[in-house]
C-alpha atoms as a PDB file:
ATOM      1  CA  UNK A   1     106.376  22.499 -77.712  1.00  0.00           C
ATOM      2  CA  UNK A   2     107.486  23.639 -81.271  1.00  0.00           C
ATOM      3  CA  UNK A   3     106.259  25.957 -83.418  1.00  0.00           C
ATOM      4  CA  UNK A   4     107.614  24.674 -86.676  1.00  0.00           C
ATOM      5  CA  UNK A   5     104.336  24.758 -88.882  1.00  0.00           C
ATOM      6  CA  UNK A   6     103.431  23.695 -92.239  1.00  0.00           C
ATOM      7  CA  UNK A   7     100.182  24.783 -94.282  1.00  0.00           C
ATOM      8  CA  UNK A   8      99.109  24.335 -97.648  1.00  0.00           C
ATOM      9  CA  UNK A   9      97.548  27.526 -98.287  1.00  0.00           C
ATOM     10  CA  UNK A  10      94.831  27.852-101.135  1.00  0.00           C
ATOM     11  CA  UNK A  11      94.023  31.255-103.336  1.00  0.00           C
ATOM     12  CA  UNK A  12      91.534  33.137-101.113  1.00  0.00           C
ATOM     13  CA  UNK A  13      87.857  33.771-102.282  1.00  0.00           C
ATOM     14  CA  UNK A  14      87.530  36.477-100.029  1.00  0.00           C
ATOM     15  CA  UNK A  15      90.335  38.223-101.120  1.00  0.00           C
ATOM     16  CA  UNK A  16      89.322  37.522-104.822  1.00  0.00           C
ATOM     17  CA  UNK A  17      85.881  39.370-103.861  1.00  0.00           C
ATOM     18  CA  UNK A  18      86.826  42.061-101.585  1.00  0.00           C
ATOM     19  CA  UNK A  19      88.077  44.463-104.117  1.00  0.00           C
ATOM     20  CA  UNK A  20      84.595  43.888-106.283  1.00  0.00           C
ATOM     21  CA  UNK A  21      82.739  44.942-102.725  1.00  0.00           C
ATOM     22  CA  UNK A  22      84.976  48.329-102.025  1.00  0.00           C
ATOM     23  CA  UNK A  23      84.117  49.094-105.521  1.00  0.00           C
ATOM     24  CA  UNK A  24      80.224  48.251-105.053  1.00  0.00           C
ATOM     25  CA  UNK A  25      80.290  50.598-102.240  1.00  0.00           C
ATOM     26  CA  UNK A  26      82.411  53.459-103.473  1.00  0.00           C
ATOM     27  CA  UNK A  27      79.870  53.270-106.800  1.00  0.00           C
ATOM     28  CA  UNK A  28      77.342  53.119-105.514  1.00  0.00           C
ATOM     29  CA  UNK A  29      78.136  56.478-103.484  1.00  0.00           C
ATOM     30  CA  UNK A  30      78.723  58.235-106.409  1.00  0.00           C
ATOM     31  CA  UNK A  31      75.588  57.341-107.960  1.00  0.00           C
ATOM     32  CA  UNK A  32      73.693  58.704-104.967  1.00  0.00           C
ATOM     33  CA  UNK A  33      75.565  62.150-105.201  1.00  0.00           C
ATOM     34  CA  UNK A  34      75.379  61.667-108.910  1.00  0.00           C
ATOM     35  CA  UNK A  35      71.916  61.475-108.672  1.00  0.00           C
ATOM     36  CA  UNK A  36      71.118  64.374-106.550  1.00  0.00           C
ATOM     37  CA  UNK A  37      73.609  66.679-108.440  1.00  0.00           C
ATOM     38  CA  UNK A  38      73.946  64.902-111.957  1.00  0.00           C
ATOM     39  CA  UNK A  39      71.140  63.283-112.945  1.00  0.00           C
ATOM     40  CA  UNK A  40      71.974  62.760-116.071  1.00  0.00           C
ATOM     41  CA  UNK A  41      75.005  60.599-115.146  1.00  0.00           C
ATOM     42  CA  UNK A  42      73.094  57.955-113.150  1.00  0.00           C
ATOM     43  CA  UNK A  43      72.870  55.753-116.467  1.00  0.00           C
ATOM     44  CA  UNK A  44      76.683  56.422-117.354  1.00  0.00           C
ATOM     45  CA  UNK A  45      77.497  55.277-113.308  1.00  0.00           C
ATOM     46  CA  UNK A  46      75.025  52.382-113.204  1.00  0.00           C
ATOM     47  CA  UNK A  47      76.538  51.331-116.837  1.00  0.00           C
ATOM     48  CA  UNK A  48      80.164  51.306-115.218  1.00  0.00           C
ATOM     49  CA  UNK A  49      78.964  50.056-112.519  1.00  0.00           C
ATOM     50  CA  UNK A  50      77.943  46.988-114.234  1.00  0.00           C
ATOM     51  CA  UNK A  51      80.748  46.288-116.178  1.00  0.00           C
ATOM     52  CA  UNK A  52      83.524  46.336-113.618  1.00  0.00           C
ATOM     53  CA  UNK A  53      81.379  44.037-111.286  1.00  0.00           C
ATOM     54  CA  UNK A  54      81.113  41.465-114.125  1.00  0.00           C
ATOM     55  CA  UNK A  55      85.021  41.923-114.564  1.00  0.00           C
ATOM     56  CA  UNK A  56      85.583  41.318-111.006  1.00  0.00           C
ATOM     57  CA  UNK A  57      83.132  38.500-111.396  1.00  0.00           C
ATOM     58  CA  UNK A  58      84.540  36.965-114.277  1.00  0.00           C
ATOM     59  CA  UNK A  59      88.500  37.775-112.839  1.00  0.00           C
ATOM     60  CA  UNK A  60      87.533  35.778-109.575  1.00  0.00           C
ATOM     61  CA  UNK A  61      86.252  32.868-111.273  1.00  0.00           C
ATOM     62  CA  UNK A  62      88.866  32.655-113.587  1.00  0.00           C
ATOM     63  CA  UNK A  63      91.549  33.123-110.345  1.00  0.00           C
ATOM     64  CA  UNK A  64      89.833  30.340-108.705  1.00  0.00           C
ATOM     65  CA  UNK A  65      92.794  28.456-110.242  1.00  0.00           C
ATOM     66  CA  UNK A  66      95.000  30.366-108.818  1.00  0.00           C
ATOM     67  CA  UNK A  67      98.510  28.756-107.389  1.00  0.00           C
ATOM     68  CA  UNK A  68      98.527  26.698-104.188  1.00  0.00           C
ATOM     69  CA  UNK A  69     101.263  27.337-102.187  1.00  0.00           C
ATOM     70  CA  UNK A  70     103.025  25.227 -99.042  1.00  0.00           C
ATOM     71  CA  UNK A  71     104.529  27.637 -96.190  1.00  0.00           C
ATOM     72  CA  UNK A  72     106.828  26.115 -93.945  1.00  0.00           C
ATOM     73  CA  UNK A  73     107.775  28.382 -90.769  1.00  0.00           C
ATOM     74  CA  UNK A  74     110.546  26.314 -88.999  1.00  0.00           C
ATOM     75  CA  UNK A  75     111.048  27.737 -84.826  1.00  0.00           C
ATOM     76  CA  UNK A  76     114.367  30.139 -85.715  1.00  0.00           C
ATOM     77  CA  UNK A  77     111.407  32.320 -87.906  1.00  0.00           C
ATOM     78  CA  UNK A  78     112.421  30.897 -91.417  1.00  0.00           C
ATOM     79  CA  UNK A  79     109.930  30.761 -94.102  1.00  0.00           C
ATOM     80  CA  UNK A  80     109.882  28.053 -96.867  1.00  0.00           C
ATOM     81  CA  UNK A  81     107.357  28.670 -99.508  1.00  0.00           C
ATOM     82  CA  UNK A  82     107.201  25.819-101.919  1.00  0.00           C
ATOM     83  CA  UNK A  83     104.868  27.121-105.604  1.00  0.00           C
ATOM     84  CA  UNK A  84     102.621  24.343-106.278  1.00  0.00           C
ATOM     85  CA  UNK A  85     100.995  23.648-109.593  1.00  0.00           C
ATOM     86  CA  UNK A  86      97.377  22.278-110.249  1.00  0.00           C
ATOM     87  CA  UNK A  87      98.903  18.705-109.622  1.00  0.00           C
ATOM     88  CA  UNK A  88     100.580  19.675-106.172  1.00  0.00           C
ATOM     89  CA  UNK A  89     103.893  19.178-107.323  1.00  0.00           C
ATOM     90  CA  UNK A  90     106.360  21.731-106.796  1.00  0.00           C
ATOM     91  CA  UNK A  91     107.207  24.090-109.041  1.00  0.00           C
ATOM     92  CA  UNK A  92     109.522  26.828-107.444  1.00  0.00           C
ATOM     93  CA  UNK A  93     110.766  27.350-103.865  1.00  0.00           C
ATOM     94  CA  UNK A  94     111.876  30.255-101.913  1.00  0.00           C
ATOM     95  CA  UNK A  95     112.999  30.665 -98.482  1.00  0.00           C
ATOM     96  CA  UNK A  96     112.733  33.525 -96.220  1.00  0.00           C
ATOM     97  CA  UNK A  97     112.332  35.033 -93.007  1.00  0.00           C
ATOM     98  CA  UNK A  98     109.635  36.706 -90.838  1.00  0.00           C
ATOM     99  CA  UNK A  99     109.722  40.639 -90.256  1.00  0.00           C
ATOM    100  CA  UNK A 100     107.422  42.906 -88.351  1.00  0.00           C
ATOM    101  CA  UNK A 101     105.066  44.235 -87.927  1.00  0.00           C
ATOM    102  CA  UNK A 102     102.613  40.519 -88.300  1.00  0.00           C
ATOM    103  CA  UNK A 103      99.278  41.220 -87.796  1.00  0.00           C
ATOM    104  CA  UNK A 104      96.784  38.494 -86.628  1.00  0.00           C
ATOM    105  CA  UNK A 105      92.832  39.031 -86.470  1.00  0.00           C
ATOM    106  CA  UNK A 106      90.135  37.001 -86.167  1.00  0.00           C
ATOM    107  CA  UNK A 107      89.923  36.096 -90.444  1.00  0.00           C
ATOM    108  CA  UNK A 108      92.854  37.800 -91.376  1.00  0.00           C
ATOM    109  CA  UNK A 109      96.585  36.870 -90.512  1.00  0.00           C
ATOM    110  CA  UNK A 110      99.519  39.331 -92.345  1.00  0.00           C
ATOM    111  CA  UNK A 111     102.885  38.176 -92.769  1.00  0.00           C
ATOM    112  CA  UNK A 112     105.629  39.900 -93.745  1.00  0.00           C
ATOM    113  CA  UNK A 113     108.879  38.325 -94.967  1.00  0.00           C
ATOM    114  CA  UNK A 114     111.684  39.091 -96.484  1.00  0.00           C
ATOM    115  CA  UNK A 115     113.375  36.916 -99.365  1.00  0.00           C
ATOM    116  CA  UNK A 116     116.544  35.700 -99.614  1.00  0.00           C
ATOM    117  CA  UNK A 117     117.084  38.423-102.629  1.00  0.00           C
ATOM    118  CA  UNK A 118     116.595  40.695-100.174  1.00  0.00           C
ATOM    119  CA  UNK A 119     112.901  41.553-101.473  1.00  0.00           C
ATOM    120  CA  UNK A 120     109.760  42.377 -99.356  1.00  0.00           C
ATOM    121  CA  UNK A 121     106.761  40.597 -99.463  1.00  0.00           C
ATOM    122  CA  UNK A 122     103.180  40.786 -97.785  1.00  0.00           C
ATOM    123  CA  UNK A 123     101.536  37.513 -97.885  1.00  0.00           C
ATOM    124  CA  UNK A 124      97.629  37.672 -96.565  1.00  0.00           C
ATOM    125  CA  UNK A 125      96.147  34.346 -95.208  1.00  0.00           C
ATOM    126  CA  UNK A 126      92.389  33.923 -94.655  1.00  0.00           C
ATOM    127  CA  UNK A 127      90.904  31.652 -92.744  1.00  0.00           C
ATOM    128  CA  UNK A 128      89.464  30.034 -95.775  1.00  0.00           C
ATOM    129  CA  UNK A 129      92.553  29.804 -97.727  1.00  0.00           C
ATOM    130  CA  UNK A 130      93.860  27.174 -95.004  1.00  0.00           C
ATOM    131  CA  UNK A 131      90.850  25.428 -93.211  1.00  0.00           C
ATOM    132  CA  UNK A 132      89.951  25.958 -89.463  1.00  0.00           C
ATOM    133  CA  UNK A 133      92.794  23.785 -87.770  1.00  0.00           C
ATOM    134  CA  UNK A 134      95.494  24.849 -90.267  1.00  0.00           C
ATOM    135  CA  UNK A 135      94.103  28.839 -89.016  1.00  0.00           C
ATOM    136  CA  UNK A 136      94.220  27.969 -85.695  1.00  0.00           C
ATOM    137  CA  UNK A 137      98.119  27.098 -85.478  1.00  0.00           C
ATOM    138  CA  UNK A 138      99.066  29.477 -87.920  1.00  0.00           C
ATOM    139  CA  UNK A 139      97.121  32.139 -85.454  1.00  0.00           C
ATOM    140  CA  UNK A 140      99.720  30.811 -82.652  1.00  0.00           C
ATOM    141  CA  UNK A 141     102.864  31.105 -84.530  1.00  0.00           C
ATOM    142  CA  UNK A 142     102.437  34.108 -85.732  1.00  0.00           C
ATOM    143  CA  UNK A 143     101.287  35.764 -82.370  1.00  0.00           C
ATOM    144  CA  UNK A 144     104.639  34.316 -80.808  1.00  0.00           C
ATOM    145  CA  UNK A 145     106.965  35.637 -83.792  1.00  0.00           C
ATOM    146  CA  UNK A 146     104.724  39.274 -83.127  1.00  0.00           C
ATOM    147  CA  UNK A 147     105.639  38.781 -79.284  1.00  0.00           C
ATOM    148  CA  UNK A 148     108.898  38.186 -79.779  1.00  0.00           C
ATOM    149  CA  UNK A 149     109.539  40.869 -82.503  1.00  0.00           C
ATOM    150  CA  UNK A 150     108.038  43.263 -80.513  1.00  0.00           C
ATOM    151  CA  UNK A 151     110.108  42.508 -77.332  1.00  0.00           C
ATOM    152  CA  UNK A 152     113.298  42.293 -79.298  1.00  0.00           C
ATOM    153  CA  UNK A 153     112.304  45.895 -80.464  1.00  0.00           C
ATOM    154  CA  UNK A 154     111.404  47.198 -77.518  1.00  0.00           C
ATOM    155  CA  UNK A 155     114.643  45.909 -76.315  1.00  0.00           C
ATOM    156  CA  UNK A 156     116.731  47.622 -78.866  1.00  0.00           C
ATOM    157  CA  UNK A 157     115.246  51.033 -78.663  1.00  0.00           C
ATOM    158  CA  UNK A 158     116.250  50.572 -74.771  1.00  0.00           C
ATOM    159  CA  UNK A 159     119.348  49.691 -75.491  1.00  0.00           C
ATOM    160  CA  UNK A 160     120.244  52.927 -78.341  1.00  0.00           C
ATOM    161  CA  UNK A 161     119.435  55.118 -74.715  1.00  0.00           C
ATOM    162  CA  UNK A 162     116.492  56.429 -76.439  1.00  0.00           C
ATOM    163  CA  UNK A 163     114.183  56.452 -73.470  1.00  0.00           C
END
């Protein structure tokens, strides 16, 4: 079995959106205590309100062309990630390795790598940036890098005779 993978992964619309929906929600409880203690501020709320959901509207359509990217994960835990431009040609490449902690849920898979410059980076995969089968694998490597992470850890705390 290997567990060398390789994705193309597509900007998310989710995670283009999801900031617009924490803000809907955290506005729209301020205009209900506005509105009970400051009624006079409902328009000023509902006004801002307004505007930053058309920015978040208007950011998310124009991110829709955001850059592509290919992740390779080879079976030692590197990480390739090849920048791909509107053409999907390459434009930049990195490489990089898995860290802990990588956290896999049912839409949601986090990655965290480190660069070859030595520089941390968070990468968030949805299912809809990838496509159901492309989830699906990803989902399996990355629950067999936490595994093993988390057993080397375990093993290494052992090992310091912190018990």
């Amino acid at each position: 079995m290997s567990l060398s993978i390789s994705l193309l992964v597509k900007p998310s619309r989710y995670l283009l959106l999801l900031p617009m929906v924490i803000f809907v929600f955290a506005f729209s409880s301020l205009i209900f205590v506005a509105s009970y203690y400051f009624p006079s501020l409902i328009f000023f709320c509902f006004v801002v309100t307004v505007f930053v959901v058309a920015i978040f509207l208007f950011r998310s359509l124009i991110c829709s062309s955001l850059q592509s990217f290919r992740m390779e994960i080879d079976v030692d835990g590197g990480v390739v990630i090849r920048e791909l431009d509107v053409n999907f040609k390459v434009t930049n490449s990195k490489s990089a390795f898995l860290t802990s902690p990588i956290t896999v849920w049912p839409q949601l898979i986090v990655l965290n790598i480190i660069e070859d410059n030595e520089k941390p980076r968070t990468i968030l995969i949805t299912l809809d940036a990838v496509g159901a089968e492309g989830f699906r694998q990803l989902k399996v490597v990355a629950l067999f890098w936490a595994r093993r992470m988390q057993h080397a850890e375990s093993v290494n705390h052992l090992s310091d005779g912190n018990f």
